[in-house]
Protein backbone atom coordinates (compact mmCIF):
# COMPACT_ATOMS: atom_id res chain seq x y z
CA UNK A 1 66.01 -18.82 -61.50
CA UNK A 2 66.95 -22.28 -62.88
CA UNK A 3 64.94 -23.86 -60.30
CA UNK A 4 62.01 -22.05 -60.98
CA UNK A 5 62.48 -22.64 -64.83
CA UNK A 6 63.13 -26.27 -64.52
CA UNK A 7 59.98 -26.30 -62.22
CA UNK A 8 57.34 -24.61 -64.16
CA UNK A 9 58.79 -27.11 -67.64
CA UNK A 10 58.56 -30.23 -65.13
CA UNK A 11 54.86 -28.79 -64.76
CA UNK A 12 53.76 -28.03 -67.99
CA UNK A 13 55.61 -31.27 -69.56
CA UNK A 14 55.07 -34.09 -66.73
CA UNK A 15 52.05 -32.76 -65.28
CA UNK A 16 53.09 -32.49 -61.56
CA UNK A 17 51.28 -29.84 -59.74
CA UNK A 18 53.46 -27.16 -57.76
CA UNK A 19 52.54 -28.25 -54.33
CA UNK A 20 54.98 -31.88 -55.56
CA UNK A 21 57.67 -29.97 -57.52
CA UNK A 22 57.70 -27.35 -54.05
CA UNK A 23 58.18 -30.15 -51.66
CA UNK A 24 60.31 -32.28 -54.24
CA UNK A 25 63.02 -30.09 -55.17
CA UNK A 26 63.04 -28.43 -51.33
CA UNK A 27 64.12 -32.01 -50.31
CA UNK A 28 66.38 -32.86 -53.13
CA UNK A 29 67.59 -29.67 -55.18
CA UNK A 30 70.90 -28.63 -55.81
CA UNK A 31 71.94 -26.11 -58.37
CA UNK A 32 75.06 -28.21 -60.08
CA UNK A 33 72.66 -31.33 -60.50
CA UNK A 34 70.42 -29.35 -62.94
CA UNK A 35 71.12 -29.83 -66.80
CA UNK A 36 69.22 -26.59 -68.31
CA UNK A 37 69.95 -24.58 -71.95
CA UNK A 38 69.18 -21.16 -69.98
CA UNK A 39 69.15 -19.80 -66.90
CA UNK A 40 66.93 -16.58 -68.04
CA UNK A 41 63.20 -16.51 -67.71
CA UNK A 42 62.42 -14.63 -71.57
CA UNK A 43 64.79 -17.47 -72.82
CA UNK A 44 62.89 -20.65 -74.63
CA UNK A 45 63.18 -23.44 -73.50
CA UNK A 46 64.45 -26.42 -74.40
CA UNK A 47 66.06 -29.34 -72.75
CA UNK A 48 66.36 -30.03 -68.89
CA UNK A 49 67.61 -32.98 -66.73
CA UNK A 50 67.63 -33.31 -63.00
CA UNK A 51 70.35 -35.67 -61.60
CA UNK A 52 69.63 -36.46 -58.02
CA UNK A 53 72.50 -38.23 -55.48
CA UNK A 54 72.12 -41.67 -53.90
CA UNK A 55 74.45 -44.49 -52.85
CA UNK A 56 74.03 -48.00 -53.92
CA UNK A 57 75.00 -50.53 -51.99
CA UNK A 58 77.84 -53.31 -53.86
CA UNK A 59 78.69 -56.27 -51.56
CA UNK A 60 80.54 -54.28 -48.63
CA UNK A 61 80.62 -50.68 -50.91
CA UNK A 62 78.91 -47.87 -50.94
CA UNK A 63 78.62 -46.78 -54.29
CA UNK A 64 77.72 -42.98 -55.15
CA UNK A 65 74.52 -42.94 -58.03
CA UNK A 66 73.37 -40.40 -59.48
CA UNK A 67 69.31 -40.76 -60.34
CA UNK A 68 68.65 -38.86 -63.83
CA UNK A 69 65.05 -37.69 -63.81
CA UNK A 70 62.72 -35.53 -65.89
CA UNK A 71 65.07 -35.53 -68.71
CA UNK A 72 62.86 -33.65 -71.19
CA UNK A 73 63.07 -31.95 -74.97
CA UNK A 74 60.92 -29.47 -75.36
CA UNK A 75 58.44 -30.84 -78.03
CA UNK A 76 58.70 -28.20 -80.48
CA UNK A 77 62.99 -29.00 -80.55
CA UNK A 78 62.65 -32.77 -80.86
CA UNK A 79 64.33 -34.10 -83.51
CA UNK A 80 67.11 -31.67 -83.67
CA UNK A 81 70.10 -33.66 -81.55
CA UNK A 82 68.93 -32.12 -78.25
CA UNK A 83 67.87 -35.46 -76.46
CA UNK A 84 71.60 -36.66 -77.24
CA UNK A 85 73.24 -32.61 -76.41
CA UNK A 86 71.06 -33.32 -72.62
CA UNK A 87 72.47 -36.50 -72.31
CA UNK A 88 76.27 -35.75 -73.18
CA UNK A 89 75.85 -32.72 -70.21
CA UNK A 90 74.58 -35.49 -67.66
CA UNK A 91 77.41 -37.70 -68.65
CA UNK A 92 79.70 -34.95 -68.39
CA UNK A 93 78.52 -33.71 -64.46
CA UNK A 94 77.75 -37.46 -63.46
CA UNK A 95 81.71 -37.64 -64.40
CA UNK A 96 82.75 -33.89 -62.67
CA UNK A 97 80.71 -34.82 -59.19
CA UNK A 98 82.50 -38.43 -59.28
CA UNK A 99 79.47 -40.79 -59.57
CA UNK A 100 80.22 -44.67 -60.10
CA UNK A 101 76.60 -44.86 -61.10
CA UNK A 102 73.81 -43.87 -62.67
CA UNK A 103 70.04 -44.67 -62.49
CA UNK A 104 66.19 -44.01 -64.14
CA UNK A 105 63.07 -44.84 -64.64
CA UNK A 106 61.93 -44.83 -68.45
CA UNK A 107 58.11 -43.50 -68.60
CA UNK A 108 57.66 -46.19 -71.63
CA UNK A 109 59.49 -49.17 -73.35
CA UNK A 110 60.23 -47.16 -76.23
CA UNK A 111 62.28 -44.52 -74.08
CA UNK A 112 64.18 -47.63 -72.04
CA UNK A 113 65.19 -48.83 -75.65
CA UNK A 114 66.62 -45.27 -76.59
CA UNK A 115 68.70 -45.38 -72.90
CA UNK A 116 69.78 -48.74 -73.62
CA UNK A 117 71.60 -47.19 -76.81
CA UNK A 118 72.98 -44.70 -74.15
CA UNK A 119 74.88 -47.58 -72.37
CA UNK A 120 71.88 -48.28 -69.43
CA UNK A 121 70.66 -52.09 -68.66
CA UNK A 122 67.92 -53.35 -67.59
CA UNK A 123 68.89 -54.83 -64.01
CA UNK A 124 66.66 -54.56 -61.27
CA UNK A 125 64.04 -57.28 -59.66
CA UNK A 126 61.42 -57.36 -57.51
CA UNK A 127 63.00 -59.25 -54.24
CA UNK A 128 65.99 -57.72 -52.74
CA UNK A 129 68.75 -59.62 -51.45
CA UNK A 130 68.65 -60.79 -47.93
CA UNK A 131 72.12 -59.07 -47.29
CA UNK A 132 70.87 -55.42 -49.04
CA UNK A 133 73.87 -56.47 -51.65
CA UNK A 134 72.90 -54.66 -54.95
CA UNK A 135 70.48 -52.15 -53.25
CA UNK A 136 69.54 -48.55 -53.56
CA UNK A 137 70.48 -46.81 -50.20
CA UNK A 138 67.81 -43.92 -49.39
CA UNK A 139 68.20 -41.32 -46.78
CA UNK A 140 65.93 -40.14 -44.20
CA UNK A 141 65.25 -37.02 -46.24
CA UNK A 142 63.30 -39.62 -48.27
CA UNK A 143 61.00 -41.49 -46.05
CA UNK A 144 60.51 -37.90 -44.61
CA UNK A 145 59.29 -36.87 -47.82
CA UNK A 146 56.89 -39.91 -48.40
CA UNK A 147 55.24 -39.17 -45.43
CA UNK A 148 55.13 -35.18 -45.65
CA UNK A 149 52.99 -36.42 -48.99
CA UNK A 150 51.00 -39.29 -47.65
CA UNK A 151 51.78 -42.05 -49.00
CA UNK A 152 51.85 -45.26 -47.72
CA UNK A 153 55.19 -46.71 -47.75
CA UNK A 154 53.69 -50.37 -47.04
CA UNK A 155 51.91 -50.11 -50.63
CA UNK A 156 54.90 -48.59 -52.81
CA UNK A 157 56.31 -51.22 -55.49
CA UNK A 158 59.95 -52.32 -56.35
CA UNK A 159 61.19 -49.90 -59.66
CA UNK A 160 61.54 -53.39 -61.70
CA UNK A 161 61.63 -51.17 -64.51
CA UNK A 162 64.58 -49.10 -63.91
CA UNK A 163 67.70 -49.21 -65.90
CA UNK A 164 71.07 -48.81 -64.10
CA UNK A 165 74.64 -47.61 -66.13
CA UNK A 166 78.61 -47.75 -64.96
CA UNK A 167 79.80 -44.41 -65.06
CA UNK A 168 83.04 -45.01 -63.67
CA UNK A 169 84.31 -48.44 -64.64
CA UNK A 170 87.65 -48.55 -63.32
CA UNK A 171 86.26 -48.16 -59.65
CA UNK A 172 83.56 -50.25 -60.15
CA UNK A 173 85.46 -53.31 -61.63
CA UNK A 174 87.80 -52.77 -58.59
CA UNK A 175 85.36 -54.07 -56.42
CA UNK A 176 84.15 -56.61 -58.47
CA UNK A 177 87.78 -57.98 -58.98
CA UNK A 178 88.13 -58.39 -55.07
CA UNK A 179 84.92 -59.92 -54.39
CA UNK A 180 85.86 -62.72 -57.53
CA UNK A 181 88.96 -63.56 -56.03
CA UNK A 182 89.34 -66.96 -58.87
CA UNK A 183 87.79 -64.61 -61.86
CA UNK A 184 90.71 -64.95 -65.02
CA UNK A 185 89.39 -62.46 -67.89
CA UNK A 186 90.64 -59.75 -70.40
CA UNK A 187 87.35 -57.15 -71.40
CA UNK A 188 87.63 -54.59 -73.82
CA UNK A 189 84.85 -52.54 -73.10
CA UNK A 190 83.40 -50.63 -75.17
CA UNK A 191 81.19 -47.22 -74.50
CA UNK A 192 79.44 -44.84 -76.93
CA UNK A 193 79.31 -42.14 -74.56
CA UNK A 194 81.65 -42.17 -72.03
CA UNK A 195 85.67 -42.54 -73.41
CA UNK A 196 87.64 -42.93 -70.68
CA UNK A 197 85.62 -46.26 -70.44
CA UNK A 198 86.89 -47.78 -73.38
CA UNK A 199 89.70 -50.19 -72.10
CA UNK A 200 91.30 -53.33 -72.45
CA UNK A 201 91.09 -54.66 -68.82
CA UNK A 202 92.42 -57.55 -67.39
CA UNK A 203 91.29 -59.02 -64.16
CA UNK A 204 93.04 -61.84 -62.30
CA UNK A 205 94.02 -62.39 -58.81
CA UNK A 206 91.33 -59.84 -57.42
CA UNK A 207 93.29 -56.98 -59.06
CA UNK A 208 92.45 -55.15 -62.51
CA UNK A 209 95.06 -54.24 -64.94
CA UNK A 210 94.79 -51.53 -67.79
CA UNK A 211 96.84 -53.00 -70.80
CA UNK A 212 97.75 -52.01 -74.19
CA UNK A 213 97.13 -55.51 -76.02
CA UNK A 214 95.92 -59.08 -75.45
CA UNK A 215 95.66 -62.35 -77.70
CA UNK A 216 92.61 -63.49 -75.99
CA UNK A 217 89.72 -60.70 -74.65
CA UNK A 218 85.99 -60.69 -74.81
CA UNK A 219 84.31 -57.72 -76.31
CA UNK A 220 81.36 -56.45 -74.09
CA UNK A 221 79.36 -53.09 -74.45
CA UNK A 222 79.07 -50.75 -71.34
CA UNK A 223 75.34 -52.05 -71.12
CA UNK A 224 76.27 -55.61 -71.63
CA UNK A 225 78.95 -55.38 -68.47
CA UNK A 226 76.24 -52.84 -66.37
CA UNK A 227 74.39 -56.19 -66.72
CA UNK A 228 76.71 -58.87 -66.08
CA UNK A 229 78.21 -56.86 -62.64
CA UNK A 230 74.63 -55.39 -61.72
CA UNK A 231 72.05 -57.63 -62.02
CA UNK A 232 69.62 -58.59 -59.73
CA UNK A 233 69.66 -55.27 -57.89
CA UNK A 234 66.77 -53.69 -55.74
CA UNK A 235 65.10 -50.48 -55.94
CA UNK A 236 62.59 -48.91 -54.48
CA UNK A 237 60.84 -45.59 -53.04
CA UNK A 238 61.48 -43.56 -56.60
CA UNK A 239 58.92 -41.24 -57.37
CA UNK A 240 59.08 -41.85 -61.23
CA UNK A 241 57.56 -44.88 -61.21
């Protein structure tokens, strides 16, 4: 039932026919990636958000991302705190399923602004490194889908619009830490939305350290240090471009 809810408000809302959301949500569905205020069919609705799994390639990592799409209010409920309620629900399952990442495509500037305040950063180019470093990693189930709907993969455009986010930052500034061998810095990071992200971190000598207090530390927001680990990444193939 939630899938045929979130389907029919994904219609109405976004404008996608059936024949899409059918062969869309066949390839990519699950039921605990679906952010939905009801589950019953005479219930209104209100708010939805689909979070879909990829990995994401981070020097010699595979990163798990989760890709946030039609995140919608209905109309009639904007206003009211539900955008922010939808959000908090993704953050909370993007944190239960484990994801070191998360990733979307705003439909206008104004909305990328608004998911900037939500911690995101604007990160992602049009070349891709020569190495796949800092890439989106798609599965088969993908290019299997592209062709199902006839498109031509030869014409389909880098998501230069994108915005990526850190959900887990321990595990992410692991890897960084080990791949800047010489790096020397105390962060205390700080995230709106997320609080087991707010730490004083100290990296040195390709390890990070959690620690209490420190004389000297630069003060970065979640977005700020999304941009400073992430940028220059590549994606492509998303269909909410």
């Amino acid at each position: 039932m939630k899938e045929q809810l979130a389907k029919y408000a994904w219609a109405e809302y976004f404008g996608d026919d059936m024949d899409f959301l059918n062969r869309y949500f066949a390839t990519y569905y699950s039921e605990n990636n679906l952010i939905i205020n009801s589950e019953k069919a005479d219930d209104e609705f209100i708010y939805m958000g689909l979070i879909i799994s990829y990995n994401y390639q981070y020097y010699s990592n595979h990163l798990t991302m989760g890709y946030v799409t039609a995140v919608l209010t209905n109309p009639i409920f904007r206003n009211k705190g539900y955008f922010r309620v939808v959000m908090q629900k993704i953050f909370s399952e993007l944190i239960a399923q484990n994801y070191s990442l998360s990733c979307l495509i705003p439909a206008t500037e104004e909305l990328s602004e608004t998911y900037i305040r939500y911690g995101y950063s604007k990160c992602f180019v049009e070349k891709q490194n020569p190495d796949l470093n800092k890439s989106i990693v798609h599965q088969q189930k993908t290019y299997d889908l592209y062709k199902e709907l006839g498109y031509d993969l030869s014409t389909l455009k880098p998501s230069t619009n994108g915005l990526l986010r850190i959900i887990d930052l321990e595990k992410v500034l692991e890897i960084y830490a080990k791949e800047n061998p010489n790096l020397n810095i105390t962060y205390k990071v700080i995230d709106k939305q997320i609080e087991r992200n707010n730490k004083l971190i100290e990296i040195k000598s390709s390890e990070i350290k959690i620690i209490n207090e420190a004389e000297v530390f630069e003060e970065i927001t979640i977005s700020e240090i999304t941009y400073l680990l992430f940028k220059d990444s590549y994606m492509d193939l998303m269909f909410d471009q």
